[in-house]
Protein backbone atom coordinates (compact mmCIF):
# COMPACT_ATOMS: atom_id res chain seq x y z
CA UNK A 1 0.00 0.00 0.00
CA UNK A 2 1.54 3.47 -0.93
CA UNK A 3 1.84 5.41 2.23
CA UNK A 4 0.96 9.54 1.95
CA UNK A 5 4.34 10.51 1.60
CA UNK A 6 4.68 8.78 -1.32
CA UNK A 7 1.71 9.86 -2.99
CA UNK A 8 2.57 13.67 -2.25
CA UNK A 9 6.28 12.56 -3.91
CA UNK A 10 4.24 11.60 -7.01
CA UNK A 11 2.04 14.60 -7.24
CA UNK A 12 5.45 16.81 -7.33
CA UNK A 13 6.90 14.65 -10.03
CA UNK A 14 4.00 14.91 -12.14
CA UNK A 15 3.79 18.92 -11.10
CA UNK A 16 7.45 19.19 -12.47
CA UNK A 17 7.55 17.70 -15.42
CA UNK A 18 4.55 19.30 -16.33
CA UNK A 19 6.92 22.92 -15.55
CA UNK A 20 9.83 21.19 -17.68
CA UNK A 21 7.74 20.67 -20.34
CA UNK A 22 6.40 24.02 -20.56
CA UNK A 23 9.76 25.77 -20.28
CA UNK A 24 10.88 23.74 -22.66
CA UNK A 25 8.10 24.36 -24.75
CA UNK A 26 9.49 28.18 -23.98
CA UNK A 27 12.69 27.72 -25.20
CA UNK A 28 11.87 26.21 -28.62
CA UNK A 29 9.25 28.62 -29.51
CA UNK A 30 12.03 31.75 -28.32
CA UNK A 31 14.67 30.11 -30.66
CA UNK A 32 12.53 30.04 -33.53
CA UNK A 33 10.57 33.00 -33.62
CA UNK A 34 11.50 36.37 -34.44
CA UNK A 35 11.48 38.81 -31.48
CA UNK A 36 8.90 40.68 -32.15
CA UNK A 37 6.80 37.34 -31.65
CA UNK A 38 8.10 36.54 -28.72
CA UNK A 39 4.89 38.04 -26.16
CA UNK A 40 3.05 35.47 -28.47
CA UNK A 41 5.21 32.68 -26.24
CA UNK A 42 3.26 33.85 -22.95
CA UNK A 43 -0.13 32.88 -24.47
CA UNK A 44 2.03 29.15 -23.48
CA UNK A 45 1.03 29.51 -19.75
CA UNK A 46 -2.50 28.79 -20.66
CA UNK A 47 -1.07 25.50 -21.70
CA UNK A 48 0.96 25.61 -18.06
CA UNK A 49 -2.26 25.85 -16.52
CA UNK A 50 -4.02 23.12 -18.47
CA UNK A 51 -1.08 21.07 -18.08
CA UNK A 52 -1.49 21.53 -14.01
CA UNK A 53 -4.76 21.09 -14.10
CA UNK A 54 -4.57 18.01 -16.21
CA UNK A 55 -1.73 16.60 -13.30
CA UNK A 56 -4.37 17.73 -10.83
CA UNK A 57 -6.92 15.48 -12.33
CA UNK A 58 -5.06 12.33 -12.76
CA UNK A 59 -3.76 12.53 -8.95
CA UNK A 60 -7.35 13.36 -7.98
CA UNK A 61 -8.07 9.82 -9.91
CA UNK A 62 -5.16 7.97 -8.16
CA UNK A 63 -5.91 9.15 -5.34
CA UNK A 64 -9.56 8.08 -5.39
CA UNK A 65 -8.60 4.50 -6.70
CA UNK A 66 -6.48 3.66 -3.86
CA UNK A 67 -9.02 4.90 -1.10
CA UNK A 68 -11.39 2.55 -3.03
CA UNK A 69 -8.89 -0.20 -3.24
CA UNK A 70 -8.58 0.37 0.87
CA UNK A 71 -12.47 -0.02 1.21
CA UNK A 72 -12.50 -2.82 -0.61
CA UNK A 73 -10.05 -4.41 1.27
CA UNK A 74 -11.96 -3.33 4.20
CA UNK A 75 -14.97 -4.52 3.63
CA UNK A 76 -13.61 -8.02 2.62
CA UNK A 77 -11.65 -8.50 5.82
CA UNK A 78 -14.94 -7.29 7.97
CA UNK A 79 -16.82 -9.90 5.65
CA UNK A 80 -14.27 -12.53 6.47
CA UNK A 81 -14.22 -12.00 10.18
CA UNK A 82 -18.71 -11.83 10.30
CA UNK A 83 -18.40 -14.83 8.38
CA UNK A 84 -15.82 -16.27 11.14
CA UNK A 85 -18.06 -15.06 13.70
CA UNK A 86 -21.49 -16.72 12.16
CA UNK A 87 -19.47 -20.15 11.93
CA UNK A 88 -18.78 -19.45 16.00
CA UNK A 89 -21.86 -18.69 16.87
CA UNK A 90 -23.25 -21.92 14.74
CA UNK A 91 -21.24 -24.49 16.32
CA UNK A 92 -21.88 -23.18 19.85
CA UNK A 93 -25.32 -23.46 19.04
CA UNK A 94 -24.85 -26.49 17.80
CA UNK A 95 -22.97 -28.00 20.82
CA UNK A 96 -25.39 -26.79 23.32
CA UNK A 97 -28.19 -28.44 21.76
CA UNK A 98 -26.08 -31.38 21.02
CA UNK A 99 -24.97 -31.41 24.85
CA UNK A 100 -28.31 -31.20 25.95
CA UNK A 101 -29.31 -34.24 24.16
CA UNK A 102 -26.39 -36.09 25.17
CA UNK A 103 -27.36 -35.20 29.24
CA UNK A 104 -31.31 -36.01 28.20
CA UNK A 105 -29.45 -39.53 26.90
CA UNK A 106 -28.09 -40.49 30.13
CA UNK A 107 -31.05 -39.06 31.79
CA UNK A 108 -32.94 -41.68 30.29
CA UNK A 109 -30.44 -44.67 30.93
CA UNK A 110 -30.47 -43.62 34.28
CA UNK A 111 -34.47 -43.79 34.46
CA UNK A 112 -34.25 -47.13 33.28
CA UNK A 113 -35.30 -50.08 36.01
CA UNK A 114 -35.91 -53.37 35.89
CA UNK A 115 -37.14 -55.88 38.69
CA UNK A 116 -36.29 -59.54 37.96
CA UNK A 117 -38.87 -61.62 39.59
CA UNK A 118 -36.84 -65.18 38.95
CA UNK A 119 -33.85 -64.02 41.27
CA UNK A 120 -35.87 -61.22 42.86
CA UNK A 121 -32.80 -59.09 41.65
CA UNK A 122 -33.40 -55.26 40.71
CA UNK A 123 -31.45 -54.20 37.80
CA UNK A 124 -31.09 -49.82 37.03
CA UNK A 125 -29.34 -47.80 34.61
CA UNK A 126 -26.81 -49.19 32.67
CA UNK A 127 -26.83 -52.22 34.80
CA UNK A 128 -30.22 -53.21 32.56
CA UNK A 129 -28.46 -53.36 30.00
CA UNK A 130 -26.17 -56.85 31.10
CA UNK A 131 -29.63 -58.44 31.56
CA UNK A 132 -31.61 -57.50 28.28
CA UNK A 133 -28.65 -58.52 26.51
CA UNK A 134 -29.08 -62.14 28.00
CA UNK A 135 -32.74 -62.34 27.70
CA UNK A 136 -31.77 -61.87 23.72
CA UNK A 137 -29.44 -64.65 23.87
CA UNK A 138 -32.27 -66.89 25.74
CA UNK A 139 -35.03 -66.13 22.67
CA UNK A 140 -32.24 -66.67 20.25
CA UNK A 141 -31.31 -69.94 21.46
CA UNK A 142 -35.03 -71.19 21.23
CA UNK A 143 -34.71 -70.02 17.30
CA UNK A 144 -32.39 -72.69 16.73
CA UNK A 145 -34.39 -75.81 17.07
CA UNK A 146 -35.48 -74.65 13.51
CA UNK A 147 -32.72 -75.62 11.33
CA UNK A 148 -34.23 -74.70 8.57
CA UNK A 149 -34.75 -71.42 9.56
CA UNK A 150 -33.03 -68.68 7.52
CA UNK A 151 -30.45 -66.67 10.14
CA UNK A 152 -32.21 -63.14 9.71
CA UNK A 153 -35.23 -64.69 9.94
CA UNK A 154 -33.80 -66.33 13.28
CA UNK A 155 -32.80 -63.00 14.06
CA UNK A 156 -35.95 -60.91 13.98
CA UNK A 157 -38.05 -63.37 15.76
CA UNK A 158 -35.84 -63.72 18.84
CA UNK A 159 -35.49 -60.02 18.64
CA UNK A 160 -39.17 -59.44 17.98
CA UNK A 161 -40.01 -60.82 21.43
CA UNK A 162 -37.47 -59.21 23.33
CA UNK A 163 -38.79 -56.50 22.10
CA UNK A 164 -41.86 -56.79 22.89
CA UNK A 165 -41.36 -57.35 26.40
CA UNK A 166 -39.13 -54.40 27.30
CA UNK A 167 -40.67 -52.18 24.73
CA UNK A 168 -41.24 -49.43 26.88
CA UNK A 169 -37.77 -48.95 28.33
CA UNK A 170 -35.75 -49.60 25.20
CA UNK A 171 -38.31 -47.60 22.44
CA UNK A 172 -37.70 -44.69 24.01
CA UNK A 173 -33.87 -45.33 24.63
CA UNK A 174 -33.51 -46.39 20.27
CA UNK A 175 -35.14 -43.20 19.54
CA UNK A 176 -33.70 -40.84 21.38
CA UNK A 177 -30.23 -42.03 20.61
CA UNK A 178 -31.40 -42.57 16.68
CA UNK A 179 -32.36 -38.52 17.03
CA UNK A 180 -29.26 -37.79 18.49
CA UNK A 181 -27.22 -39.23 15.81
CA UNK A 182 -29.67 -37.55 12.91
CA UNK A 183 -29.06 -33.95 14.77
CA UNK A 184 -25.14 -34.65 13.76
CA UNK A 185 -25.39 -36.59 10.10
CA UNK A 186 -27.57 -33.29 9.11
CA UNK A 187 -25.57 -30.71 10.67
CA UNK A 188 -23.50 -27.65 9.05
CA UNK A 189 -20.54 -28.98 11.21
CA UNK A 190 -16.94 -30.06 9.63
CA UNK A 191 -15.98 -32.60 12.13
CA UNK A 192 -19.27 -34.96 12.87
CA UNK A 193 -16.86 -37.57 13.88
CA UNK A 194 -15.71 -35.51 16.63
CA UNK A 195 -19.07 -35.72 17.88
CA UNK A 196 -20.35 -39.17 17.44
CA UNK A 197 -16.97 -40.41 18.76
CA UNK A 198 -18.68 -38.54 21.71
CA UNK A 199 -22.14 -40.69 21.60
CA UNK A 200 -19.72 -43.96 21.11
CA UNK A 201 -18.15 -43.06 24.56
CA UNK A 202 -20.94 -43.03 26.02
CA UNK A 203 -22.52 -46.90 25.70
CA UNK A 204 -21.34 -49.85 27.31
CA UNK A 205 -20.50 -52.88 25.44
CA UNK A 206 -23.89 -53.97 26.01
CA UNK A 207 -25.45 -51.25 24.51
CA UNK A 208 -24.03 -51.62 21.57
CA UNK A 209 -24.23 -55.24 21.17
CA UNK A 210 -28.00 -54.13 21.88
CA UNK A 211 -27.80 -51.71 19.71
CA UNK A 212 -26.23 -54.25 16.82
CA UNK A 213 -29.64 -55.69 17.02
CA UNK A 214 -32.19 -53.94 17.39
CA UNK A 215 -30.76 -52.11 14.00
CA UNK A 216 -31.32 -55.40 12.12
CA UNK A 217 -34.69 -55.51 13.14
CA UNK A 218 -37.70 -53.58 11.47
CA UNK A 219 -37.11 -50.96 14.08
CA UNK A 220 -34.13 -49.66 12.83
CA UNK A 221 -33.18 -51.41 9.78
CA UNK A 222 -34.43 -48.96 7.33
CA UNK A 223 -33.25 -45.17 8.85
CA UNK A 224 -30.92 -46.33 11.98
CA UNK A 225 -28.59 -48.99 10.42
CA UNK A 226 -27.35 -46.94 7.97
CA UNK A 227 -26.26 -44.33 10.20
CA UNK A 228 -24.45 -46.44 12.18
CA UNK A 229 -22.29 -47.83 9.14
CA UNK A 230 -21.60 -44.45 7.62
CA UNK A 231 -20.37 -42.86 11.35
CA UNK A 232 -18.95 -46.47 12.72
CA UNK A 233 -20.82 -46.86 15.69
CA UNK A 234 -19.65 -49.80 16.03
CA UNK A 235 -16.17 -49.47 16.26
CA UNK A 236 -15.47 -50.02 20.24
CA UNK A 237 -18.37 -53.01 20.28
CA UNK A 238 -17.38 -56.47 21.33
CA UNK A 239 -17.95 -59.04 18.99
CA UNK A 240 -17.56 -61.71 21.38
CA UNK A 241 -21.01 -60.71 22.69
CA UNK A 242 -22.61 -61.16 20.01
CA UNK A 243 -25.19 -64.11 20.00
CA UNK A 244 -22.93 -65.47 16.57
CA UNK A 245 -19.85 -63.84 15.57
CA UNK A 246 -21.04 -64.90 12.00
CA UNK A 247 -23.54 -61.90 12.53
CA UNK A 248 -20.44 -59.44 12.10
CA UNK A 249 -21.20 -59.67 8.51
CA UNK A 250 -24.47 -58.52 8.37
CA UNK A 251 -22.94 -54.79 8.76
CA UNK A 252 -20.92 -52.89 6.26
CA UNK A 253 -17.54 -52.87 7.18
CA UNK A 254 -17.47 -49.50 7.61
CA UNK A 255 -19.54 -49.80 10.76
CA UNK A 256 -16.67 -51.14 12.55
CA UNK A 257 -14.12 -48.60 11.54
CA UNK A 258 -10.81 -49.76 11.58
CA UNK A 259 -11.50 -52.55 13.99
């Protein structure tokens, strides 16, 4: 950017050539003419005048280009930093609803209760979650006096009346944390794995071998399932709890991450 100093250094340079010229302009036009012509020189400073005028006019224009240049470059940097300061405000926003839903989460595993009547045991919170997982395994096992039973098929039933039994803990529980990972796959934000990494931290290895499941079944196959392979929920789950490690195939890959 050229500083005032330098500007004023132009203005004179322009100023004085403009003066050379015209004395030159002088000295030609005395050499040549006869003396009695020479007052007819003088009727030069009009062009002196012009001339100064004229350098007036082009500094006037430099002058006013740079002071746009300057606002331009202004107004970019103050859109630059608003624009900085709108992606701020949109991941805080963001991460407090995000946060929210996270504590509302754990809120309802907490809430979560179940009395077993066979060993008169009471089961809460994640704790639940040990037990469900079993009672899986139990209606699975009855699925495989069918041997002719295709495994899906195997799978849905048993899972089918698990369901159905504990319905009204886990429905809740699936769509809440389905939501939760939505609110991130459909979010302005760069890194979503940041965040689901986040949700992953939060379930025990029961959780997710439920939630392995229950996203094979009709309740999840369809929106839930595929979430879970493009953002690898999967990744930190056990695959020795599952009721067949031949069922680790019946996930993308990608589910697992690099596990």
């Amino acid at each position: 950017m050229i500083n005032k100093k330098s500007e004023f250094t132009i203005f004179i340079i322009a100023v004085s050539v403009v003066i050379l010229l015209w004395f030159l302009n002088a000295y030609l036009l005395y050499c040549r003419t006869d003396k009695s012509e020479i007052g007819e020189m003088f009727g030069a400073v009009n062009a002196l005048f012009t001339g100064l005028a004229f350098a007036g006019v082009i500094y006037t224009i430099y002058i006013q280009r740079e002071d746009l240049k300057l606002t331009r470059e202004e107004l970019e940097g103050q859109k630059l930093q608003l624009q900085a300061q709108n992606e701020t405000m949109n991941i805080q926003r963001f991460e407090n609803t995000f946060f929210q839903l996270l504590g509302l989460h754990n809120d309802i595993v907490n809430s979560i209760k179940y009395h077993d009547t066979i060993d008169k045991k009471v089961y809460s919170g994640r704790d639940c979650f040990s037990f469900f997982r079993q009672y899986l395994k139990y209606r699975y096992e009855d699925t495989l006096s069918n041997e002719n039973q295709e495994e899906m098929v195997r799978i849905n039933d048993a899972y089918e009346k698990f369901f159905h039994f504990f319905q009204s803990d886990l429905g809740h529980y699936f769509r809440h944390l389905y939501h939760i990972v939505k609110f991130i796959d459909i979010s302005d934000v760069q890194d979503k794995k940041q965040y689901t990494n986040l949700i992953r931290a939060q379930l025990s290895s029961y959780e997710l071998t439920l939630l392995f499941y229950n996203c094979l079944s009709q309740y999840g196959r369809d929106k839930f399932k595929p979430l879970i392979e493009k953002h690898q929920l999967l990744h930190n789950m056990n695959k020795e709890e599952l009721l067949s490690t031949e069922h680790i195939e019946l996930y993308s890959i990608s589910a697992y991450g690099s596990n």
